[in-house]
N, C-alpha and C. Protein backbone atom coordinates (compact mmCIF):
# COMPACT_ATOMS: atom_id res chain seq x y z
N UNK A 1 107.87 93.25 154.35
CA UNK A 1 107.45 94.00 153.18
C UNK A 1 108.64 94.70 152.53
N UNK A 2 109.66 95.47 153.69
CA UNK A 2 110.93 96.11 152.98
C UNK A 2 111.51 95.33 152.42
N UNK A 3 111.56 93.90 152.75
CA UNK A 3 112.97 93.39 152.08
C UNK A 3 112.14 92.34 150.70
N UNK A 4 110.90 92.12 150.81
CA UNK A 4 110.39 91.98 149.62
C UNK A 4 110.61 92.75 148.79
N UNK A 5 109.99 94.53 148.70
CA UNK A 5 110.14 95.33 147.85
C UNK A 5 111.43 95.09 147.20
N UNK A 6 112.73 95.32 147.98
CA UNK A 6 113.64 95.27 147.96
C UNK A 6 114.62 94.09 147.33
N UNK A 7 113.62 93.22 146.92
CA UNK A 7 114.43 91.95 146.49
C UNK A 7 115.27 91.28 147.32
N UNK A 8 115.39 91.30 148.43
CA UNK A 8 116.26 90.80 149.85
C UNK A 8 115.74 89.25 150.22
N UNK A 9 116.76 88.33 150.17
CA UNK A 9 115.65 86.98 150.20
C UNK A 9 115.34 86.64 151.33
N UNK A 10 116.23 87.13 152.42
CA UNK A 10 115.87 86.13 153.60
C UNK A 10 116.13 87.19 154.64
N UNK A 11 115.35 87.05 155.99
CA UNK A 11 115.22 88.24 156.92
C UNK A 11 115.62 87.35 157.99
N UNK A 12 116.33 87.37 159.32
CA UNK A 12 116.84 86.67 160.12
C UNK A 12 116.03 86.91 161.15
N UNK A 13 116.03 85.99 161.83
CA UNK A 13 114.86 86.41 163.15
C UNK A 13 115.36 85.68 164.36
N UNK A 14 115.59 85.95 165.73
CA UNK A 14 115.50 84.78 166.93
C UNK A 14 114.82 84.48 167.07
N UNK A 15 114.12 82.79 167.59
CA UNK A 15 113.10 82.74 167.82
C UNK A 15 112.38 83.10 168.65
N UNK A 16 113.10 83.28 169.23
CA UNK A 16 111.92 84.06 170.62
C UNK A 16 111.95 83.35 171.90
N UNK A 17 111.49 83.57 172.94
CA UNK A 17 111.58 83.25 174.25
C UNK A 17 110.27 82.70 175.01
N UNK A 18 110.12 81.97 175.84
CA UNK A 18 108.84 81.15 176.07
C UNK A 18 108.65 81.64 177.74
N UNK A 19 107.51 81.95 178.25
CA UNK A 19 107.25 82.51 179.32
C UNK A 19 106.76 81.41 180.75
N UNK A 20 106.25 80.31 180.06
CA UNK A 20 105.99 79.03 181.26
C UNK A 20 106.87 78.01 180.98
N UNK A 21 106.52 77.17 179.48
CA UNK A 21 107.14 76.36 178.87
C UNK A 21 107.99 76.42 177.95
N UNK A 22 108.74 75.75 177.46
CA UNK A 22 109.61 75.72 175.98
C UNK A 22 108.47 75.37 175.37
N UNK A 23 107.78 74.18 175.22
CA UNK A 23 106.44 73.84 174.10
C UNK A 23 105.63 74.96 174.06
N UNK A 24 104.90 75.27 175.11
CA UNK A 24 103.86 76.08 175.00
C UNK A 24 104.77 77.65 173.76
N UNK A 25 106.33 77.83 174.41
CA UNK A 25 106.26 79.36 174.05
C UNK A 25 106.78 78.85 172.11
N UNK A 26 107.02 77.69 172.06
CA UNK A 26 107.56 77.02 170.50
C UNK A 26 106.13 77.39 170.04
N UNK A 27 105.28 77.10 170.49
CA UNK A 27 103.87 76.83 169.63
C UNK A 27 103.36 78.03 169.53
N UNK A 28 103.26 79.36 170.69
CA UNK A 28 103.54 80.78 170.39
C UNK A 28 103.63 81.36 169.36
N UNK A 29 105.29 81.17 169.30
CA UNK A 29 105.86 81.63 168.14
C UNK A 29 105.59 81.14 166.94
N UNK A 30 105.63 79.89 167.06
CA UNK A 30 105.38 79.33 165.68
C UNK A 30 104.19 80.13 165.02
N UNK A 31 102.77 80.14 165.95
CA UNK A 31 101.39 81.31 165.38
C UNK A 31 101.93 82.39 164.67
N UNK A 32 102.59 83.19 165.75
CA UNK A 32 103.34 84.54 165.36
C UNK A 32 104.14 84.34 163.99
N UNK A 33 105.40 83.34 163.81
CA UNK A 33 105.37 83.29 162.06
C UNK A 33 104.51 83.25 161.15
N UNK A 34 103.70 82.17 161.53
CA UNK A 34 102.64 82.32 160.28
C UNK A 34 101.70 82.97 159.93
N UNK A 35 101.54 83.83 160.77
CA UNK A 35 100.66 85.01 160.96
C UNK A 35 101.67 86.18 160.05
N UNK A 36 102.50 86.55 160.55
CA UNK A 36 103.57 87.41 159.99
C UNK A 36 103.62 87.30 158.19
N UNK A 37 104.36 85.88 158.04
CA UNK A 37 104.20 85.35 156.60
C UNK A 37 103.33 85.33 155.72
N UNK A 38 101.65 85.26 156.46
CA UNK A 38 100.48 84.42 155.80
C UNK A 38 100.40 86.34 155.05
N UNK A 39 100.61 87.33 156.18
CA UNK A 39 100.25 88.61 156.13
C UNK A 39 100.96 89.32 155.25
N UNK A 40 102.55 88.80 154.90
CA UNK A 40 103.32 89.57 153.83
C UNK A 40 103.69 88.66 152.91
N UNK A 41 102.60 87.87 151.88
CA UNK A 41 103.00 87.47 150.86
C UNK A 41 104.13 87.60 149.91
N UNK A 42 104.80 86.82 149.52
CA UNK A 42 106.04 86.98 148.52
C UNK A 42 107.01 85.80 148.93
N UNK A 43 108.00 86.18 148.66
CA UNK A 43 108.97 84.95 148.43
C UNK A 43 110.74 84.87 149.86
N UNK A 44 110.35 86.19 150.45
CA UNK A 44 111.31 86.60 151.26
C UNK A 44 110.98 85.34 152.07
N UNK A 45 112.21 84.93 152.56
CA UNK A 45 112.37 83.61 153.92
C UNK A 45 112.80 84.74 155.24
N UNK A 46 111.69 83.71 156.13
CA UNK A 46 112.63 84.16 157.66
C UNK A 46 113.44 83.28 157.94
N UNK A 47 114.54 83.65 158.01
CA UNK A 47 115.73 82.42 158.77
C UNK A 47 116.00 82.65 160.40
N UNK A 48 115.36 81.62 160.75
CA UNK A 48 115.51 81.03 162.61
C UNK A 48 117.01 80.93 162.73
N UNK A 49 117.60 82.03 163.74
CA UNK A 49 118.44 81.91 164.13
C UNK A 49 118.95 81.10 165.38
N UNK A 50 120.17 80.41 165.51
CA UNK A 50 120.77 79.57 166.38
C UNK A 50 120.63 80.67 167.56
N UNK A 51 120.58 80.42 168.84
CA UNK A 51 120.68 81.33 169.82
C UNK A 51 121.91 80.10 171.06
N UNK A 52 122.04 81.40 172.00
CA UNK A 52 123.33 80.59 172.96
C UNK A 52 122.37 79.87 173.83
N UNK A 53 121.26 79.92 174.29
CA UNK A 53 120.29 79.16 175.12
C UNK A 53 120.47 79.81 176.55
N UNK A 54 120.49 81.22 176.18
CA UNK A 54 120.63 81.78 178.10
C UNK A 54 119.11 81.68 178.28
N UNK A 55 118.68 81.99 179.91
CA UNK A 55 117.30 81.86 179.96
C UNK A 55 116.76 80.99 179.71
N UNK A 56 115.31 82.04 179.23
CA UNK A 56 113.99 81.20 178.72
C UNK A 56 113.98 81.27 177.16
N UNK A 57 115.23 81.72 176.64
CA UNK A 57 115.56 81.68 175.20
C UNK A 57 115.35 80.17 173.77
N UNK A 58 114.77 80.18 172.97
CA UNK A 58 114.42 79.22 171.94
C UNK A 58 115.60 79.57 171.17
N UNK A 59 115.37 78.07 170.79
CA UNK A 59 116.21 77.60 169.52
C UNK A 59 117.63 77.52 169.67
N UNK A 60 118.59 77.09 171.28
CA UNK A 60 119.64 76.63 171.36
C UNK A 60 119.39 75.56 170.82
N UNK A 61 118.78 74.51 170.71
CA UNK A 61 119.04 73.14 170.38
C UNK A 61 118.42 72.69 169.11
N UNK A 62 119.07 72.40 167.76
CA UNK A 62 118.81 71.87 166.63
C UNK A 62 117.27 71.17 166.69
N UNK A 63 117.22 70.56 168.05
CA UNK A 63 115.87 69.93 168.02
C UNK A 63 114.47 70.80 168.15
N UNK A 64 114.79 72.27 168.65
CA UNK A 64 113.98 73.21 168.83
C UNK A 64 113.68 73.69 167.66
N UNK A 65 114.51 74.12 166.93
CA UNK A 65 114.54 74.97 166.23
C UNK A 65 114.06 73.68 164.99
N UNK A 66 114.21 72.93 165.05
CA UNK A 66 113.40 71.42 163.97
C UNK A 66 111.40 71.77 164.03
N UNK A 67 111.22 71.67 165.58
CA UNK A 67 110.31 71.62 165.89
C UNK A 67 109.78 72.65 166.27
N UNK A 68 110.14 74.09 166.27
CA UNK A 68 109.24 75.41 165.63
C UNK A 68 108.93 75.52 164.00
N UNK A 69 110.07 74.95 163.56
CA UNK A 69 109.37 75.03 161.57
C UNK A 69 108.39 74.27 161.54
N UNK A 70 108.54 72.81 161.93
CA UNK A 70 107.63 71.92 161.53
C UNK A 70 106.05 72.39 162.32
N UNK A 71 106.10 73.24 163.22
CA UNK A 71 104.66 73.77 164.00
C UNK A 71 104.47 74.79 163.41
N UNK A 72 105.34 75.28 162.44
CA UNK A 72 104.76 76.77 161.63
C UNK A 72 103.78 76.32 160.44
N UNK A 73 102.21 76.82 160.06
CA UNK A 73 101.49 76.11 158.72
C UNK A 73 102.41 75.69 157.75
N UNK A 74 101.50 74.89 157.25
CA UNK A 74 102.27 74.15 155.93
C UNK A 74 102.25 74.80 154.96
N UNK A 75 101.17 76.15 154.50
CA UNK A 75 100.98 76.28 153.16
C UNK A 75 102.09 77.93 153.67
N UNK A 76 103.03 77.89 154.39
CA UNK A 76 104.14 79.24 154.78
C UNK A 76 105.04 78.34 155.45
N UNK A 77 105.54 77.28 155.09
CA UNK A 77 106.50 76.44 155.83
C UNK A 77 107.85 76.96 155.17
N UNK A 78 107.53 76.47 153.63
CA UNK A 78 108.59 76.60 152.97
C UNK A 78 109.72 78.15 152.86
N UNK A 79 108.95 78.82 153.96
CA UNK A 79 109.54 80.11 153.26
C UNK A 79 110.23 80.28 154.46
N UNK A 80 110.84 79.40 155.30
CA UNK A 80 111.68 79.73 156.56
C UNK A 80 112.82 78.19 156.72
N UNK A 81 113.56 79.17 156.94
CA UNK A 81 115.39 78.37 156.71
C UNK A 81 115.73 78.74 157.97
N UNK A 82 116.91 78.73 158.04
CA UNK A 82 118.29 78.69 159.39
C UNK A 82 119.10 79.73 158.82
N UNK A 83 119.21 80.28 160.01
CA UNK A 83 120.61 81.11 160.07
C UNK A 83 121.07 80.74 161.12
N UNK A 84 123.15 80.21 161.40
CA UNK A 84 123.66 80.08 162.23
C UNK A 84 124.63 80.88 162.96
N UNK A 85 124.15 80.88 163.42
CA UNK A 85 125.55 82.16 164.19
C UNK A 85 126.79 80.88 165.31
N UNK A 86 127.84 81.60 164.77
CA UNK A 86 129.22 80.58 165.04
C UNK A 86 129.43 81.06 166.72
N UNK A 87 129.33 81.60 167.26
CA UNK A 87 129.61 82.08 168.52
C UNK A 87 128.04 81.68 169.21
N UNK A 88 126.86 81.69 168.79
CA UNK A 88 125.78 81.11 169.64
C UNK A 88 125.60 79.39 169.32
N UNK A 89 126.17 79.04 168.60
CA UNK A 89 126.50 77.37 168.82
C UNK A 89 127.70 77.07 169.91
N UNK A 90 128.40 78.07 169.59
CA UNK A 90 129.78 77.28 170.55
C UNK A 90 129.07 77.51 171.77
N UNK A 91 128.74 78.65 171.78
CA UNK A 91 127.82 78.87 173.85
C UNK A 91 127.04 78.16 174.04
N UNK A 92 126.26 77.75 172.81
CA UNK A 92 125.09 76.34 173.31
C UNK A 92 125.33 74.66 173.49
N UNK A 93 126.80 74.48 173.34
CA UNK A 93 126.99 73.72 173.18
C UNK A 93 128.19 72.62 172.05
N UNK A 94 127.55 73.35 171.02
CA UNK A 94 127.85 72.14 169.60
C UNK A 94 129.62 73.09 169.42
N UNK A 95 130.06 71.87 169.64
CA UNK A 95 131.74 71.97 169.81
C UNK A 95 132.33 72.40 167.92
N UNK A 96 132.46 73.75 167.59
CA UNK A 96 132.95 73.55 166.22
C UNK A 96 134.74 73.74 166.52
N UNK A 97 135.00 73.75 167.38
CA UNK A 97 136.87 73.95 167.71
C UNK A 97 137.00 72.29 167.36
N UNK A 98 136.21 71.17 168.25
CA UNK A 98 136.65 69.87 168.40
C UNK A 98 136.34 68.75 167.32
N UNK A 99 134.98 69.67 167.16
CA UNK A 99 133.77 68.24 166.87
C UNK A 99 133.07 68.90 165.66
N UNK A 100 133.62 69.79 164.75
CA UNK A 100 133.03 70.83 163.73
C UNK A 100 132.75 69.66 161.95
N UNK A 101 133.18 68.50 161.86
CA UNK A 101 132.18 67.53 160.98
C UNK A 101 131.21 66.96 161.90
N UNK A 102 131.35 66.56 163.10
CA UNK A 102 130.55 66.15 163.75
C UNK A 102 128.66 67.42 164.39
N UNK A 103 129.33 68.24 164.39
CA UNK A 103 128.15 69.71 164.42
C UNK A 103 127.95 69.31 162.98
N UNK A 104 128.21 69.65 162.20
CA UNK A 104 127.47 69.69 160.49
C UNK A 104 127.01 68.82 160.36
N UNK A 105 127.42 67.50 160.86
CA UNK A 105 126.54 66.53 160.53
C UNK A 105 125.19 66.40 161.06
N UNK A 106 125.03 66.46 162.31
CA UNK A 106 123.98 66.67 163.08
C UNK A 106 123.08 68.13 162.68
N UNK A 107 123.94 69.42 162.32
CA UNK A 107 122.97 69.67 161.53
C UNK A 107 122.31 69.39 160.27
N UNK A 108 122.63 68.48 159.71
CA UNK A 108 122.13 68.51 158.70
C UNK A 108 121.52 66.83 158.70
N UNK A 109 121.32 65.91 159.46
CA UNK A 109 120.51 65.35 160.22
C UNK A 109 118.83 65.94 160.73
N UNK A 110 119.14 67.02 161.53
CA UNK A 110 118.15 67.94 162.23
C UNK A 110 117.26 68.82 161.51
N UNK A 111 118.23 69.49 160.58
CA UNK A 111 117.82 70.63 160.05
C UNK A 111 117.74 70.82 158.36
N UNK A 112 119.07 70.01 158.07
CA UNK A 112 118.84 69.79 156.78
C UNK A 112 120.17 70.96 156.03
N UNK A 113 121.36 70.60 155.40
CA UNK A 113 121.90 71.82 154.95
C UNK A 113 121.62 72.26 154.04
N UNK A 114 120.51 72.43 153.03
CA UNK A 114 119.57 73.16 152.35
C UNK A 114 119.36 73.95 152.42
N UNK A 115 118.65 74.02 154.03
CA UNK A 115 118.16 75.03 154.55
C UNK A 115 118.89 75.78 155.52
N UNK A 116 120.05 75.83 155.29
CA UNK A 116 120.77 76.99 156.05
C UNK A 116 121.30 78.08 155.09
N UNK A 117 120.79 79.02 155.10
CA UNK A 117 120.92 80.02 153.94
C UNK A 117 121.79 81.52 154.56
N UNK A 118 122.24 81.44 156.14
CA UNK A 118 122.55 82.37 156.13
C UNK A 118 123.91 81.83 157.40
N UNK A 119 125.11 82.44 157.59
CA UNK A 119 125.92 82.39 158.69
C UNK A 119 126.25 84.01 159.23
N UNK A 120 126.53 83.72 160.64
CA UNK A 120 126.59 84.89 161.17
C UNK A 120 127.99 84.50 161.71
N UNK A 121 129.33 85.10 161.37
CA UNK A 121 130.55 84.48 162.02
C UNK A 121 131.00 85.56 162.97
N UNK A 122 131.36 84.83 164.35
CA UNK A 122 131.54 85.72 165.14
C UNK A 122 132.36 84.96 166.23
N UNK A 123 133.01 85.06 166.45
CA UNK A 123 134.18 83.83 167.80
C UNK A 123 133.15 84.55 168.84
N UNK A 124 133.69 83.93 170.22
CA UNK A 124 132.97 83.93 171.34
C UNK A 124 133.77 84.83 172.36
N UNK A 125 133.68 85.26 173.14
CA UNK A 125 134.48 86.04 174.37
C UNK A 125 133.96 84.54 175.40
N UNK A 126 132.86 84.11 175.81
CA UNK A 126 132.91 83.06 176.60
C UNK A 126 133.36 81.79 176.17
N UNK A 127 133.67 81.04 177.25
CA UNK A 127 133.69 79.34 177.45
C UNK A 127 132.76 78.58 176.48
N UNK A 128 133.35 77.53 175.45
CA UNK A 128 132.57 76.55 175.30
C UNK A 128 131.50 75.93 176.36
N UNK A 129 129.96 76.10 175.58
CA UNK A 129 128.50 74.99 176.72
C UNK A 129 128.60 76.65 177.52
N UNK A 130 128.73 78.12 177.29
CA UNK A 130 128.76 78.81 178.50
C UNK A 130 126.68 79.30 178.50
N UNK A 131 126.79 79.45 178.01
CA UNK A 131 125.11 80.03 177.40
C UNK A 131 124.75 81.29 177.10
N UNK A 132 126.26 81.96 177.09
CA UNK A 132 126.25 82.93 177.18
C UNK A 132 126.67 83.78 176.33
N UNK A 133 126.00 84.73 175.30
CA UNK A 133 125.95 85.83 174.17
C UNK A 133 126.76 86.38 173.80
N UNK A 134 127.96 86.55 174.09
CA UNK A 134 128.92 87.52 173.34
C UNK A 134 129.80 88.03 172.87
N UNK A 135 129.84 88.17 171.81
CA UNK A 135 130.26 88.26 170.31
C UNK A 135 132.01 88.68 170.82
N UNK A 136 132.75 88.37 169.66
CA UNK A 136 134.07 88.70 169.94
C UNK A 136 134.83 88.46 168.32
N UNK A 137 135.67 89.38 168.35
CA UNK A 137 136.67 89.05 166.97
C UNK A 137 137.08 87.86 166.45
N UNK A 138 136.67 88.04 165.06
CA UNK A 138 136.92 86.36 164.54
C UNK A 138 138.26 86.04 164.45
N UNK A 139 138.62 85.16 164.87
CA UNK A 139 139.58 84.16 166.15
C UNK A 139 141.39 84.94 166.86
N UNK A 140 139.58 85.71 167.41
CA UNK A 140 140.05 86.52 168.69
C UNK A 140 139.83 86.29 170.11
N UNK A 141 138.77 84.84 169.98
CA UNK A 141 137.73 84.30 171.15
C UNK A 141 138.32 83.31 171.30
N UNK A 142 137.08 82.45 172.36
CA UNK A 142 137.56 80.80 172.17
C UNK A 142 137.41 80.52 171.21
N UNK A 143 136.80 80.53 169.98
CA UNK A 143 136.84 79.73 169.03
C UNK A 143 138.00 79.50 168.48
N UNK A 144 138.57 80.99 168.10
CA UNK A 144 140.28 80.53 167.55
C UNK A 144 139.71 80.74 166.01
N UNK A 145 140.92 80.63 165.25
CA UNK A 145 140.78 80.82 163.72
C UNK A 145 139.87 80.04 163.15
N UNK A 146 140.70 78.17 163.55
CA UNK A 146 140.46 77.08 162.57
C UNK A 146 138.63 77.07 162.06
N UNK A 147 138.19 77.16 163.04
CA UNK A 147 136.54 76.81 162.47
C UNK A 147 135.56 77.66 161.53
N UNK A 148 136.42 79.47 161.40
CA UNK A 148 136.22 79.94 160.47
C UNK A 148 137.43 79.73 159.32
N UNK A 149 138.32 79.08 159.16
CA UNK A 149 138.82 79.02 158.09
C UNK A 149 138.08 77.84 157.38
N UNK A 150 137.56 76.72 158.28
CA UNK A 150 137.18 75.19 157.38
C UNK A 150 135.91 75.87 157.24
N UNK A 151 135.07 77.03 157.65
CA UNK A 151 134.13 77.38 156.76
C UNK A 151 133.98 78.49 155.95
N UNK A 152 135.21 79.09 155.81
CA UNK A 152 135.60 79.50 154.60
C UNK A 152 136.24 78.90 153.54
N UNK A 153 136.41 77.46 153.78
CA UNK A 153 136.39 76.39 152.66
C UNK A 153 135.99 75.75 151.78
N UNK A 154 134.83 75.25 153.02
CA UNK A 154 133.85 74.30 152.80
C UNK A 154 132.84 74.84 151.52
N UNK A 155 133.25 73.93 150.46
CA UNK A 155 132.16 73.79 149.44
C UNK A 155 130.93 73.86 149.57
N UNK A 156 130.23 73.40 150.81
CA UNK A 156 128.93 72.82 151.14
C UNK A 156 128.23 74.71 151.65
N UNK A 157 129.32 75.18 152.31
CA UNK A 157 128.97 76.60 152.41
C UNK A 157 129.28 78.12 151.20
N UNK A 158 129.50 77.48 150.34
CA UNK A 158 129.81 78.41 149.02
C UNK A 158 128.44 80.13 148.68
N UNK A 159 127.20 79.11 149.22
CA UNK A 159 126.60 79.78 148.43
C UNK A 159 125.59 80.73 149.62
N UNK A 160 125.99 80.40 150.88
CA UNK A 160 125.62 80.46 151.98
C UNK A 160 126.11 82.31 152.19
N UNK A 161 125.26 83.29 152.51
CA UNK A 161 125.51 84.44 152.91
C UNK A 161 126.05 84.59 154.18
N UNK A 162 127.40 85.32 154.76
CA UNK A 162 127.85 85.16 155.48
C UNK A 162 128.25 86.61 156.07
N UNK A 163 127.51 87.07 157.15
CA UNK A 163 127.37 88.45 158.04
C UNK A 163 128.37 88.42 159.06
N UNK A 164 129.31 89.44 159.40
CA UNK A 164 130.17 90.10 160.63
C UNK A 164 128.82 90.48 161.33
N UNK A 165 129.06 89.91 162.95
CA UNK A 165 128.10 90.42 163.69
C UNK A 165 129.50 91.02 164.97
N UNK A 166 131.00 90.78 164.59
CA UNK A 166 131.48 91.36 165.93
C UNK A 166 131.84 93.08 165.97
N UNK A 167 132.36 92.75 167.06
CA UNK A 167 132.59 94.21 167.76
C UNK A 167 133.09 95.31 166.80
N UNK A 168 132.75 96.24 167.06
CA UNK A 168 133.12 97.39 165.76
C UNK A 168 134.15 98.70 166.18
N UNK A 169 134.68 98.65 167.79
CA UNK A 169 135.44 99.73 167.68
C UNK A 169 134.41 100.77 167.77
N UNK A 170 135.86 101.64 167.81
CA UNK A 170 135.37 103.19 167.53
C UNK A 170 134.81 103.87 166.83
N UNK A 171 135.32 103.62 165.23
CA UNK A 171 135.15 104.03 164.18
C UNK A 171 134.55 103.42 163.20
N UNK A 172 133.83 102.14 163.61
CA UNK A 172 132.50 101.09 163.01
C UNK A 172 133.33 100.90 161.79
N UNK A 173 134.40 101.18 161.12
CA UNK A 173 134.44 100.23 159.96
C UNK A 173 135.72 100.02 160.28
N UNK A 174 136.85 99.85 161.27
CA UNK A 174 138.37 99.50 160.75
C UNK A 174 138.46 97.64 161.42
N UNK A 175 137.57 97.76 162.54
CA UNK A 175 137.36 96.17 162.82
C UNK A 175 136.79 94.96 162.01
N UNK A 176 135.48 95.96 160.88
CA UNK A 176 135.19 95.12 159.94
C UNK A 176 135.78 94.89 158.54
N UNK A 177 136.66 95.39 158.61
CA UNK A 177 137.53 95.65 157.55
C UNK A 177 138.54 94.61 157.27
N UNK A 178 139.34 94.85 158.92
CA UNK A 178 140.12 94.06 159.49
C UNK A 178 139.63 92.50 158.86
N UNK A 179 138.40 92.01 159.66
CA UNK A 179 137.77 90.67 159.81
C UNK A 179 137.60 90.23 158.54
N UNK A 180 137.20 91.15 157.21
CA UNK A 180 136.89 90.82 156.13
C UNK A 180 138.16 90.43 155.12
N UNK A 181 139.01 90.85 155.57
CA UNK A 181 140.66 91.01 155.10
C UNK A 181 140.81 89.21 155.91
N UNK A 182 140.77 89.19 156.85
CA UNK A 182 140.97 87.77 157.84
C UNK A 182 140.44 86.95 156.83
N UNK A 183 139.06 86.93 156.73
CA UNK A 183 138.19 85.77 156.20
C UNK A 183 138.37 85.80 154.59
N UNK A 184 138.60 86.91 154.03
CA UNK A 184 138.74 86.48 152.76
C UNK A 184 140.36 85.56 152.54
N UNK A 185 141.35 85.98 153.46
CA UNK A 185 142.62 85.31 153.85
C UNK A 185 142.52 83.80 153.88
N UNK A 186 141.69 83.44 154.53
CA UNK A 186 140.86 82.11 154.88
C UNK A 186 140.52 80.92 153.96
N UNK A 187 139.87 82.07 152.94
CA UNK A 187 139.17 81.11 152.07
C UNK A 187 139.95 81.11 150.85
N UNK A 188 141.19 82.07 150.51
CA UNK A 188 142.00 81.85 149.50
C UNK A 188 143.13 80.56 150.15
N UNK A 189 142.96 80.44 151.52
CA UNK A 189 143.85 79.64 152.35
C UNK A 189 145.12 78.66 151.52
């Protein structure tokens, strides 16, 4: 409702976590969106975020996160996109240091790049495939620079909203400052 009022288009969400099954807790959630949506009419999107796949966690795998939209109703489908976060792909798997046309392609195979309306850039403190959550200075991690500079390039991501989710220090704004100084560096490259 706030970010309707508010003119805010898209609200980010994890999908959520499944308690017996992955199907059973996909089909869960999926209720829970459309229930949510059916209830706050308007035009705001939830964007399903990429997660690292620790646990009983949804939506590490492109194919999950395919197959919670497509189980969300049809007449509230349209109003839910992707958000990716760059540090919960590398932990889940999808190589953007090695294999980063090869990840885009497959997402957009899976998911469709249409519908990715939001990035969350954040390098990793863990191992590539680790499954594990957490956030680190952009290419201050494993990731390294290169995979936020080719998507501070990339045409295909121009129009794509793009959020600092790392670490903030002491004083919450000299790290994001820092990063924003980095990435705008990037994309004048």
């Amino acid at each position: 409702e706030r970010c309707d009022r508010f003119g805010i288009p898209f609200v980010v969400s994890h999908p959520g976590n499944y308690m017996d099954d992955p199907e059973a807790g996909l089909a869960r959630n999926a209720a829970g969106y459309t229930d949510a949506l059916r209830t706050v009419p308007g035009t705001t999107m939830v964007c399903l975020e990429t997660t690292a796949g620790s646990g009983t966690a949804l939506g590490s795998t492109f194919e999950q996160l395919a197959a919670l939209k497509a189980a969300i109703a049809d007449d509230v489908r349209h109003r839910v996109g992707f958000c990716a976060d760059t540090c919960h792909l590398y932990a889940a798997g999808y190589d953007l240091v090695n294999d980063f046309d090869g990840v885009w392609a497959e997402w957009e195979r899976r998911l469709g790049l249409a519908h990715l309306h939001v990035l969350h850039l954040n390098d990793s403190k863990t191992p590539f495939n680790s499954h594990v959550d957490r956030h680190e200075l952009v290419a201050e991690g494993s990731l390294g620079a290169e995979p936020f500079r080719r998507i501070m390039r990339e045409p295909r991501f121009g129009h794509v909203i793009k959020i600092l989710e790392t670490p903030k220090g002491d004083d919450m704004v000299t790290n994001d400052r820092r990063m924003l100084r980095r990435l705008r560096g990037y994309a004048r490259g």
